[in-house]
N, C-alpha and C. Protein backbone atom coordinates (compact mmCIF):
# COMPACT_ATOMS: atom_id res chain seq x y z
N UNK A 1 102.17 -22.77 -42.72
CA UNK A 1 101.95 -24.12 -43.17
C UNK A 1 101.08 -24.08 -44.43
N UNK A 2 101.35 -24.53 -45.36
CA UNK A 2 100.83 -24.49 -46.92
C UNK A 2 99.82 -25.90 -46.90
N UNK A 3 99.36 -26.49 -45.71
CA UNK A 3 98.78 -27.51 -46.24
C UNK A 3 97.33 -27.37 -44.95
N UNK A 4 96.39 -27.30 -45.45
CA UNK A 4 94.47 -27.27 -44.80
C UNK A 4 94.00 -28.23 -44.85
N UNK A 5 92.93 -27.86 -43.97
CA UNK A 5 92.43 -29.20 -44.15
C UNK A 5 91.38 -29.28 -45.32
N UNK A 6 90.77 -30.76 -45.35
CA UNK A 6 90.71 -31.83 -46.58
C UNK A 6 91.22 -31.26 -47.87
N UNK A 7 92.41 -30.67 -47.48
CA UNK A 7 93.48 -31.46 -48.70
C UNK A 7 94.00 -32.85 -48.49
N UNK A 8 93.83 -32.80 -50.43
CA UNK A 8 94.51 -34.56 -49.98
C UNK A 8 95.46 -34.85 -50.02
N UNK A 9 96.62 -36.08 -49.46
CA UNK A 9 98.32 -35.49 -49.18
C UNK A 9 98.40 -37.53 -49.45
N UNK A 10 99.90 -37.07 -50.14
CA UNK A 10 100.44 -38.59 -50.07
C UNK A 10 101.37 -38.30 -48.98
N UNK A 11 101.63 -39.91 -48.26
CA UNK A 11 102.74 -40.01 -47.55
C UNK A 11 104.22 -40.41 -47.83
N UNK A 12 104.78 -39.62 -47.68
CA UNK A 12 106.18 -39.78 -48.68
C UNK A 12 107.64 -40.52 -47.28
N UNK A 13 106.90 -40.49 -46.00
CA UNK A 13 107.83 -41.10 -45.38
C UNK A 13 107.48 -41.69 -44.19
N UNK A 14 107.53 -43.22 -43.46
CA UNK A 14 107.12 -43.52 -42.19
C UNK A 14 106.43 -44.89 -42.77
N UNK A 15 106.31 -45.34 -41.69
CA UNK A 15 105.76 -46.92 -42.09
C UNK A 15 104.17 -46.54 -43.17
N UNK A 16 103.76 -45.71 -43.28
CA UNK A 16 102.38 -45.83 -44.30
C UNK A 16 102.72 -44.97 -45.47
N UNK A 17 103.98 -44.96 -45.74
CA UNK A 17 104.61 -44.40 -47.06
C UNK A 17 103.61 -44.86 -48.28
N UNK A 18 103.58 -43.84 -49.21
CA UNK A 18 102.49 -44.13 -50.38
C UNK A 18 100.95 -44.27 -50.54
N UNK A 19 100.27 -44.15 -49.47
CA UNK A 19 98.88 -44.33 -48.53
C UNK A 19 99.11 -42.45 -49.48
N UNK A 20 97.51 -42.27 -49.26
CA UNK A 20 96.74 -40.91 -49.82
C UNK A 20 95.37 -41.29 -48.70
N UNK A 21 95.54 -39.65 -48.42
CA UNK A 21 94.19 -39.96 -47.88
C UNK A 21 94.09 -37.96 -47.28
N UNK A 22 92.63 -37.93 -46.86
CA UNK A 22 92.14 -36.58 -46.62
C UNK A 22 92.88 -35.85 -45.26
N UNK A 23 93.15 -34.69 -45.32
CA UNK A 23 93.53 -34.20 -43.68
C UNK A 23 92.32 -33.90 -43.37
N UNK A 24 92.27 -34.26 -41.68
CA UNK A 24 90.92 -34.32 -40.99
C UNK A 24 91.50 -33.20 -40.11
N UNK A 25 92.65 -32.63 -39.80
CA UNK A 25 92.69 -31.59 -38.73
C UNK A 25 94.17 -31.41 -38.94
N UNK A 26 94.10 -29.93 -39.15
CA UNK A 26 95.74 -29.45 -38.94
C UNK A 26 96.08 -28.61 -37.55
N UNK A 27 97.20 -28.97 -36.95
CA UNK A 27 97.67 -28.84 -35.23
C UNK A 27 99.23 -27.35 -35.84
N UNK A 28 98.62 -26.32 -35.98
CA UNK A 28 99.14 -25.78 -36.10
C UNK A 28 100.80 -25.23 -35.45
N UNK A 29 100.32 -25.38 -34.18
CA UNK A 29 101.53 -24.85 -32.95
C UNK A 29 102.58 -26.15 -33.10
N UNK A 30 102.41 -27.28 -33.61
CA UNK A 30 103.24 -28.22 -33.56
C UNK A 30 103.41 -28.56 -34.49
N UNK A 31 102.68 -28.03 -35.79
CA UNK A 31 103.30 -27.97 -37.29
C UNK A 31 102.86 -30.05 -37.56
N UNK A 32 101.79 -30.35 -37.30
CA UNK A 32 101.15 -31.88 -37.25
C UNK A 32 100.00 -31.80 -38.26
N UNK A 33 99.53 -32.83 -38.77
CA UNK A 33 98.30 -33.16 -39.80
C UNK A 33 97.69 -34.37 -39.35
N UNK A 34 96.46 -34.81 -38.78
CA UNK A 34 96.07 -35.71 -38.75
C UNK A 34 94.94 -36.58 -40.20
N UNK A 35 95.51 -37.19 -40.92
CA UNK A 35 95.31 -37.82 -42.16
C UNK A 35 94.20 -39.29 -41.65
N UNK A 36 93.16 -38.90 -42.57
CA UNK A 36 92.29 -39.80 -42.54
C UNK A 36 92.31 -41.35 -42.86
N UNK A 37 92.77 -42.71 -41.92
CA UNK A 37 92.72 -43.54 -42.17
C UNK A 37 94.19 -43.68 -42.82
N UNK A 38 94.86 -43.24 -41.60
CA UNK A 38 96.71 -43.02 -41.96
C UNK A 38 97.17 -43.23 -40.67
N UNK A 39 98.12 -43.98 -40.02
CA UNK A 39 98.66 -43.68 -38.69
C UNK A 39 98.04 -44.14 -37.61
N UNK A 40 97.33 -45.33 -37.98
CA UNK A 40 96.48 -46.04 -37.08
C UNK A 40 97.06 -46.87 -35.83
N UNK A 41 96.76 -46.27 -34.66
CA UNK A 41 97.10 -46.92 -33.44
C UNK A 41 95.81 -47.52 -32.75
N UNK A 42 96.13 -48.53 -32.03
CA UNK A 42 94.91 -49.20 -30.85
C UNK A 42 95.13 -48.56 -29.56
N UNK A 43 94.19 -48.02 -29.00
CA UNK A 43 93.83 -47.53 -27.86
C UNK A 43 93.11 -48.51 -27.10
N UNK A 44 93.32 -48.84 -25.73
CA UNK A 44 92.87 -49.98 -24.93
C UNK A 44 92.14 -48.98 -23.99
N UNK A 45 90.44 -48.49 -23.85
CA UNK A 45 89.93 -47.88 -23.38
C UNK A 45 88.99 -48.71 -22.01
N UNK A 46 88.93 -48.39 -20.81
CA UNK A 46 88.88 -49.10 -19.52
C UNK A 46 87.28 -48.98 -19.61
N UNK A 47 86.57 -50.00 -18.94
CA UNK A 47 85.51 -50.19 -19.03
C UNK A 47 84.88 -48.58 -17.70
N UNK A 48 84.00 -48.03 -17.78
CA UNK A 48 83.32 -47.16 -17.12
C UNK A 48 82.04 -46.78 -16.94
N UNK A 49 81.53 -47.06 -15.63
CA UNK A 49 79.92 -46.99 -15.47
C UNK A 49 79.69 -47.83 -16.17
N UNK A 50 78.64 -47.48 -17.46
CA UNK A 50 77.69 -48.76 -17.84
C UNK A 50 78.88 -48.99 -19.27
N UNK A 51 79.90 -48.45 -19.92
CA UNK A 51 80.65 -48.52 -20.90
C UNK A 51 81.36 -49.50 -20.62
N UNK A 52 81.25 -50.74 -21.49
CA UNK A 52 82.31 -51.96 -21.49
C UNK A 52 83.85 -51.29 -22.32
N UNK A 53 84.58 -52.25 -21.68
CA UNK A 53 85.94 -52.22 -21.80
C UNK A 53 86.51 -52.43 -23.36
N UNK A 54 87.19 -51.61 -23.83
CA UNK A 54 87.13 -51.86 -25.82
C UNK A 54 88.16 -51.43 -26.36
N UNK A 55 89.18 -51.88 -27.09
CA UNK A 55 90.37 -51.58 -28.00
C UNK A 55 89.57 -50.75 -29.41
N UNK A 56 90.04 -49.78 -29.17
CA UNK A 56 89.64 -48.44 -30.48
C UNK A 56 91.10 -48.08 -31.24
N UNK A 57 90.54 -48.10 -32.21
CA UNK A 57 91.43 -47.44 -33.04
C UNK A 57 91.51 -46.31 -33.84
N UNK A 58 92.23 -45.16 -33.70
CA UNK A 58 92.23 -43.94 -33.77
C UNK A 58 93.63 -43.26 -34.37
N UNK A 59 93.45 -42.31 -35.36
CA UNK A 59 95.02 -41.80 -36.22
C UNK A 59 95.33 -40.77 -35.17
N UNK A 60 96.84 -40.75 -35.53
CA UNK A 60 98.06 -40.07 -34.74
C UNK A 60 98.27 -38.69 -35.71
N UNK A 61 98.50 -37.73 -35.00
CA UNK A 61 98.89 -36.92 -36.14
C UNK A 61 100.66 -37.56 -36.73
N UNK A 62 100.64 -36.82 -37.85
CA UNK A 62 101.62 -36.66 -38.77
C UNK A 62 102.66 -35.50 -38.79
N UNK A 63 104.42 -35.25 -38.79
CA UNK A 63 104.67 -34.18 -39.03
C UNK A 63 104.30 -33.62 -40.74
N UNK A 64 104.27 -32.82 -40.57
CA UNK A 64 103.90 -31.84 -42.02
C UNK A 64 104.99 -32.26 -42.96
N UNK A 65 106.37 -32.52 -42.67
CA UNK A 65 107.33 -32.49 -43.25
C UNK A 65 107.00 -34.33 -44.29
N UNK A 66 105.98 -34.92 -43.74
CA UNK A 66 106.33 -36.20 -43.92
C UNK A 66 105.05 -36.60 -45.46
N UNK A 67 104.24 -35.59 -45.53
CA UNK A 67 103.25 -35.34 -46.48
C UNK A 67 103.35 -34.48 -47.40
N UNK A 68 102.75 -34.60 -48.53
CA UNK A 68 103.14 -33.93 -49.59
C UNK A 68 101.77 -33.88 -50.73
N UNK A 69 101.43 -32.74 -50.92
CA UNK A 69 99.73 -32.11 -51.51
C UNK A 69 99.89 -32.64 -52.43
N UNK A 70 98.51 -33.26 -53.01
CA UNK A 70 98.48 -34.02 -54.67
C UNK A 70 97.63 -32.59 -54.97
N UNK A 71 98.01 -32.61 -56.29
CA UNK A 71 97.77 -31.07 -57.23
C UNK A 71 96.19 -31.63 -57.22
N UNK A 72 95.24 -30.62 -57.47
CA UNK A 72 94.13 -31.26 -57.84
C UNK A 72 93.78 -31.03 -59.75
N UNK A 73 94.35 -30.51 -60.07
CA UNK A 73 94.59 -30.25 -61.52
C UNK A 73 95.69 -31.53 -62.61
N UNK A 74 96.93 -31.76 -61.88
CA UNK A 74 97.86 -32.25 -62.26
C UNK A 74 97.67 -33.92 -61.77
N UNK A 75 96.75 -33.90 -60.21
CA UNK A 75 96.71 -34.96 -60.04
C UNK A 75 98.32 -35.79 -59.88
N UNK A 76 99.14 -35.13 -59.47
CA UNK A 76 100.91 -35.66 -58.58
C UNK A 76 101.16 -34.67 -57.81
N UNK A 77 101.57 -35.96 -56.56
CA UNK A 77 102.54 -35.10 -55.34
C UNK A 77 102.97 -33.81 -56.04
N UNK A 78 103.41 -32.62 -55.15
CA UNK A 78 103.87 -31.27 -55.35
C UNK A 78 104.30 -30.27 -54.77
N UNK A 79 104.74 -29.54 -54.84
CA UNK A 79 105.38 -28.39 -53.57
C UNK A 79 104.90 -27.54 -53.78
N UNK A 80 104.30 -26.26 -52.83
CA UNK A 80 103.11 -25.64 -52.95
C UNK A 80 104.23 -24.31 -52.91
N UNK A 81 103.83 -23.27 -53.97
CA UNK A 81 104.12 -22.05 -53.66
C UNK A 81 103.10 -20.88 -53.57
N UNK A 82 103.17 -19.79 -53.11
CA UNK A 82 102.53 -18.66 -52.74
C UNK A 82 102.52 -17.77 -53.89
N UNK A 83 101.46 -16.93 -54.35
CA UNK A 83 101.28 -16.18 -55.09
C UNK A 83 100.60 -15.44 -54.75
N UNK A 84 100.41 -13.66 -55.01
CA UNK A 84 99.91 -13.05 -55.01
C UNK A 84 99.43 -12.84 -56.34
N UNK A 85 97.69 -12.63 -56.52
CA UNK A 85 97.15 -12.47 -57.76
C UNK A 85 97.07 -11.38 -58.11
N UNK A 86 96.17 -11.24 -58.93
CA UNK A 86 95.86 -9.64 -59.97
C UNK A 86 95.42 -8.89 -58.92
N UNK A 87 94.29 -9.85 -58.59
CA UNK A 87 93.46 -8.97 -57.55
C UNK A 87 93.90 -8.51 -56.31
N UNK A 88 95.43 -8.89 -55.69
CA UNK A 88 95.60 -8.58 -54.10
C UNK A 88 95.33 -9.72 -53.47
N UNK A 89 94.62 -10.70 -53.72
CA UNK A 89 94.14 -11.61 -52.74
C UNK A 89 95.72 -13.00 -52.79
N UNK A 90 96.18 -13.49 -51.99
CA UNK A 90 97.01 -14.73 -51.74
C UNK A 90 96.86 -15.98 -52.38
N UNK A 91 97.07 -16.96 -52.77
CA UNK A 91 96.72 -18.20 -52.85
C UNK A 91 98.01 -19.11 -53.24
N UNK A 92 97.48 -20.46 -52.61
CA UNK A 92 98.55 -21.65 -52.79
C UNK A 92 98.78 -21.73 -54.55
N UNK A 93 99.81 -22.36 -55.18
CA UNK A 93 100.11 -22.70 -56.22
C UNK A 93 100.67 -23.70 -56.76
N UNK A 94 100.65 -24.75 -57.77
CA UNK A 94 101.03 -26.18 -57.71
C UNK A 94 102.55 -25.78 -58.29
N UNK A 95 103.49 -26.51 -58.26
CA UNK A 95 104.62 -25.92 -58.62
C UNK A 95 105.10 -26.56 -60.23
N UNK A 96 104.16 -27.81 -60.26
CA UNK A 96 104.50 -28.36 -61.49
C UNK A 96 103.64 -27.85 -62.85
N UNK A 97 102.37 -27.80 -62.21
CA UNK A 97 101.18 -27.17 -63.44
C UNK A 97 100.88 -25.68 -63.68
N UNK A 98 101.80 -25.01 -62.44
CA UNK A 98 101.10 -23.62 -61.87
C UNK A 98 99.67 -23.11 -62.09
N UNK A 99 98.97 -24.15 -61.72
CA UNK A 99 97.26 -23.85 -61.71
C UNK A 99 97.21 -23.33 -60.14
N UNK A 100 96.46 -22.68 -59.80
CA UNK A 100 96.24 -22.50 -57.93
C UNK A 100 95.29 -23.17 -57.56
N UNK A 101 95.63 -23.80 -56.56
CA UNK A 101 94.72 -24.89 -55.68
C UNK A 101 93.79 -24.11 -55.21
N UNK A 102 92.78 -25.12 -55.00
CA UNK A 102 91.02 -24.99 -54.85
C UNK A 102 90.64 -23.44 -55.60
């Protein structure tokens, strides 16, 4: 998966299409992103012991397929490729500016 967390990702498909916002947690085994203040559902949580009864609202993850990395150089959506550098070491790559992310 080419995308970590707080990278920042537009949504390119699903009712919050065009929304940007930070990944707060990537769910690897299920290939999911949960995006900050993206995918907002109400949770109806039951009152317990001394805790009153309260509708919360909390993000859903995202499939990966449905987000797409803003370059931090280029600043536009982008498709991330892999490079190996001079040095041996890996890193992501923007596909439009070919600068390497973070």
């Amino acid at each position: 998966m080419k995308i970590k967390r707080d990278d920042t990702v537009l949504i390119i498909k699903g009712r919050d299409r065009g929304q940007q916002g930070q990944v707060q947690k990537v769910i690897q085994d299920k290939e999911r992103v949960i995006v900050e203040g993206v995918n907002l559902v109400k949770r109806h949580m039951r009152a317990q012991g001394m805790r009153a009864a309260e509708i919360i609202e909390k993000e859903m993850p995202l499939p990966v397929c449905n987000v797409m990395l803003i370059c931090t150089h280029c600043l536009a959506p982008t498709r991330v490729q892999g490079r190996v550098l001079g040095d041996g070491t890996r890193a992501r790559v923007c596909k439009r500016c070919e600068e390497v992310i973070e």
